[in-house]
N, C-alpha and C. Protein backbone atom coordinates (compact mmCIF):
# COMPACT_ATOMS: atom_id res chain seq x y z
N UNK A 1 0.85 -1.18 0.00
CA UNK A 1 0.00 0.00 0.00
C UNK A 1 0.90 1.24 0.00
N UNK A 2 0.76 2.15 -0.90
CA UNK A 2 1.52 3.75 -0.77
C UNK A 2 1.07 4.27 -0.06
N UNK A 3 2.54 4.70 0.43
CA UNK A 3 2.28 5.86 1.78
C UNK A 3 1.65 7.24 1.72
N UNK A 4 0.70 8.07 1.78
CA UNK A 4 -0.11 8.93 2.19
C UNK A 4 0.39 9.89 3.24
N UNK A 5 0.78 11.34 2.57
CA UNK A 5 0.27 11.89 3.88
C UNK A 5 -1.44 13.15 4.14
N UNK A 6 -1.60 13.67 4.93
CA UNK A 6 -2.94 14.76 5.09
C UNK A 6 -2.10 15.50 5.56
N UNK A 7 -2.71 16.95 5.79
CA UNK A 7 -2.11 18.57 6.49
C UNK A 7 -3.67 18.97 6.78
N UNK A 8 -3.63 18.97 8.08
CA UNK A 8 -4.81 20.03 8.65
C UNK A 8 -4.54 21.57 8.48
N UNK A 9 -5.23 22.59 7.56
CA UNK A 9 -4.91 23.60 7.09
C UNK A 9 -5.87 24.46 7.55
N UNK A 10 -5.14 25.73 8.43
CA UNK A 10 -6.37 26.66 9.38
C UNK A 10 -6.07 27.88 8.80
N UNK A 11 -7.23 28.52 7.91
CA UNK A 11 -7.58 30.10 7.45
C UNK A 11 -6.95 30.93 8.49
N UNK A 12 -6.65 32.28 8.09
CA UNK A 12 -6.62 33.40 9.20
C UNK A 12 -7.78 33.49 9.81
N UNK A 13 -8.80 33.05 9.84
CA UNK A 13 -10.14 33.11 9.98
C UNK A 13 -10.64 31.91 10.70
N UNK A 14 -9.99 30.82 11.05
CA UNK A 14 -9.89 29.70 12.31
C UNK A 14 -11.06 28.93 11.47
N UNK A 15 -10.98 28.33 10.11
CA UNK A 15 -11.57 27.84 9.57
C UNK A 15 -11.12 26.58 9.25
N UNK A 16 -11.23 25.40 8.69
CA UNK A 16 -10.47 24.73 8.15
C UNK A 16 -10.62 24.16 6.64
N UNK A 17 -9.49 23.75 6.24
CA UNK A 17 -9.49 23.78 4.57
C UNK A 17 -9.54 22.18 4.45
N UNK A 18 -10.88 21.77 3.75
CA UNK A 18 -11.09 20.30 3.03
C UNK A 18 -11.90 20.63 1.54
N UNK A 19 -11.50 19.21 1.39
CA UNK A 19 -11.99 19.07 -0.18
C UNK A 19 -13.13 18.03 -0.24
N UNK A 20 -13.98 18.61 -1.11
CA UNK A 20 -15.31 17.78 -1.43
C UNK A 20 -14.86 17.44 -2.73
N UNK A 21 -15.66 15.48 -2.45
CA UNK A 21 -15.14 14.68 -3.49
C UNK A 21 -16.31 14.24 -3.85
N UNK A 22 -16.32 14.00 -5.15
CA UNK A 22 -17.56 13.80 -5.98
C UNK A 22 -16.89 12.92 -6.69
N UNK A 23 -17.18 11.43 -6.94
CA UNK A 23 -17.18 10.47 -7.58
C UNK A 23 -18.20 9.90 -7.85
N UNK A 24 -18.24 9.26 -9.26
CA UNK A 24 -19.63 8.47 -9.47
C UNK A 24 -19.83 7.11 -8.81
N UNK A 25 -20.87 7.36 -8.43
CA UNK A 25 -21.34 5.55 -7.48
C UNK A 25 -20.96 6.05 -6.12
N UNK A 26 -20.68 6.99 -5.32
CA UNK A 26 -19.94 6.66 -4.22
C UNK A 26 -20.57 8.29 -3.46
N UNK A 27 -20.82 8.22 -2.43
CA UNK A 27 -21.50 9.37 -2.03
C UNK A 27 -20.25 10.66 -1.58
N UNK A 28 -21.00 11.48 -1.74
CA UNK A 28 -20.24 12.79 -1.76
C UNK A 28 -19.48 12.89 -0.28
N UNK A 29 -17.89 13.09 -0.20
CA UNK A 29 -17.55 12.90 1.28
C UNK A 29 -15.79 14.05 1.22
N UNK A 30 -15.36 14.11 2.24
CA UNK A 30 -14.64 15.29 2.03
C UNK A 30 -13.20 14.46 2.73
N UNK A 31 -12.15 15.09 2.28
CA UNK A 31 -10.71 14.94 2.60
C UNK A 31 -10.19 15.83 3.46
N UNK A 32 -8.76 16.10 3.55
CA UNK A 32 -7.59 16.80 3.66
C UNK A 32 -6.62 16.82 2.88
N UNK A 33 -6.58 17.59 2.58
CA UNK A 33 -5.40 18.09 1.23
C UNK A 33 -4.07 17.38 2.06
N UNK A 34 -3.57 16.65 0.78
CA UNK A 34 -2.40 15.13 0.70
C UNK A 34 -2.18 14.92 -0.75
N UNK A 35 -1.65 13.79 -0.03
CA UNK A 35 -1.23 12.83 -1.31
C UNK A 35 -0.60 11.96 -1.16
N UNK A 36 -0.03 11.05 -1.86
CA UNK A 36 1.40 10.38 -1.81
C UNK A 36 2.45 10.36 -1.75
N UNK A 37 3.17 9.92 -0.83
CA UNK A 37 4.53 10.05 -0.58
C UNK A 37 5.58 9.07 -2.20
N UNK A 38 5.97 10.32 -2.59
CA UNK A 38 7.09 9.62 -4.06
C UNK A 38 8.42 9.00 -3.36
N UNK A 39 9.43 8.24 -3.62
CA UNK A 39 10.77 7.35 -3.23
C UNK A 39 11.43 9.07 -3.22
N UNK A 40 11.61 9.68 -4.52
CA UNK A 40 12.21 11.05 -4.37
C UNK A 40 11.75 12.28 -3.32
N UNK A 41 10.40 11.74 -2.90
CA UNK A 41 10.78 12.77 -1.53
C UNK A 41 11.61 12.88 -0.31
N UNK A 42 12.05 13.80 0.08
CA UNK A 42 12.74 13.77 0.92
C UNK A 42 12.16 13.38 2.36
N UNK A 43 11.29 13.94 2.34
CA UNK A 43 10.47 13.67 4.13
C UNK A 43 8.72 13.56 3.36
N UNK A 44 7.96 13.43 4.63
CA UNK A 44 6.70 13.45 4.43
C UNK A 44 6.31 14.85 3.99
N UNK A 45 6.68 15.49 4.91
CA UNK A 45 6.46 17.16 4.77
C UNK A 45 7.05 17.72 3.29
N UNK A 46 8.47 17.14 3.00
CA UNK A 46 8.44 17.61 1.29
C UNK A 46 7.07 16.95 0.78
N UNK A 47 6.40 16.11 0.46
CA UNK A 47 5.60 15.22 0.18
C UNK A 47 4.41 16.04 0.02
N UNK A 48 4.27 17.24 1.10
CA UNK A 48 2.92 17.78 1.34
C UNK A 48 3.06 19.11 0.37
N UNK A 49 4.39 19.69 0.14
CA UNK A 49 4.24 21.01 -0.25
C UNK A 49 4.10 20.28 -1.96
């Protein structure tokens, strides 16, 4: 399984930043901005920017 990371991301405004996912067949449900960790990243955190 590939490694994954998330970042909890807070507005100047004490809000928080997710993403609504819309796929077909599958009900509408929300994330945290991520992704996959590549062999060429250096850390998780390179991974996120």
């Amino acid at each position: 399984m590939k490694e994954r990371v998330r970042a909890v991301l807070l507005t100047e405004n004490n809000t928080m930043l997710a993403i609504r996912r819309n796929r077909p067949g599958i009900p509408v449900y929300w994330v945290l901005p991520g992704g996959g960790v590549e062999p060429s990243d250096e850390s998780r955190e390179t991974a996120l920017h």
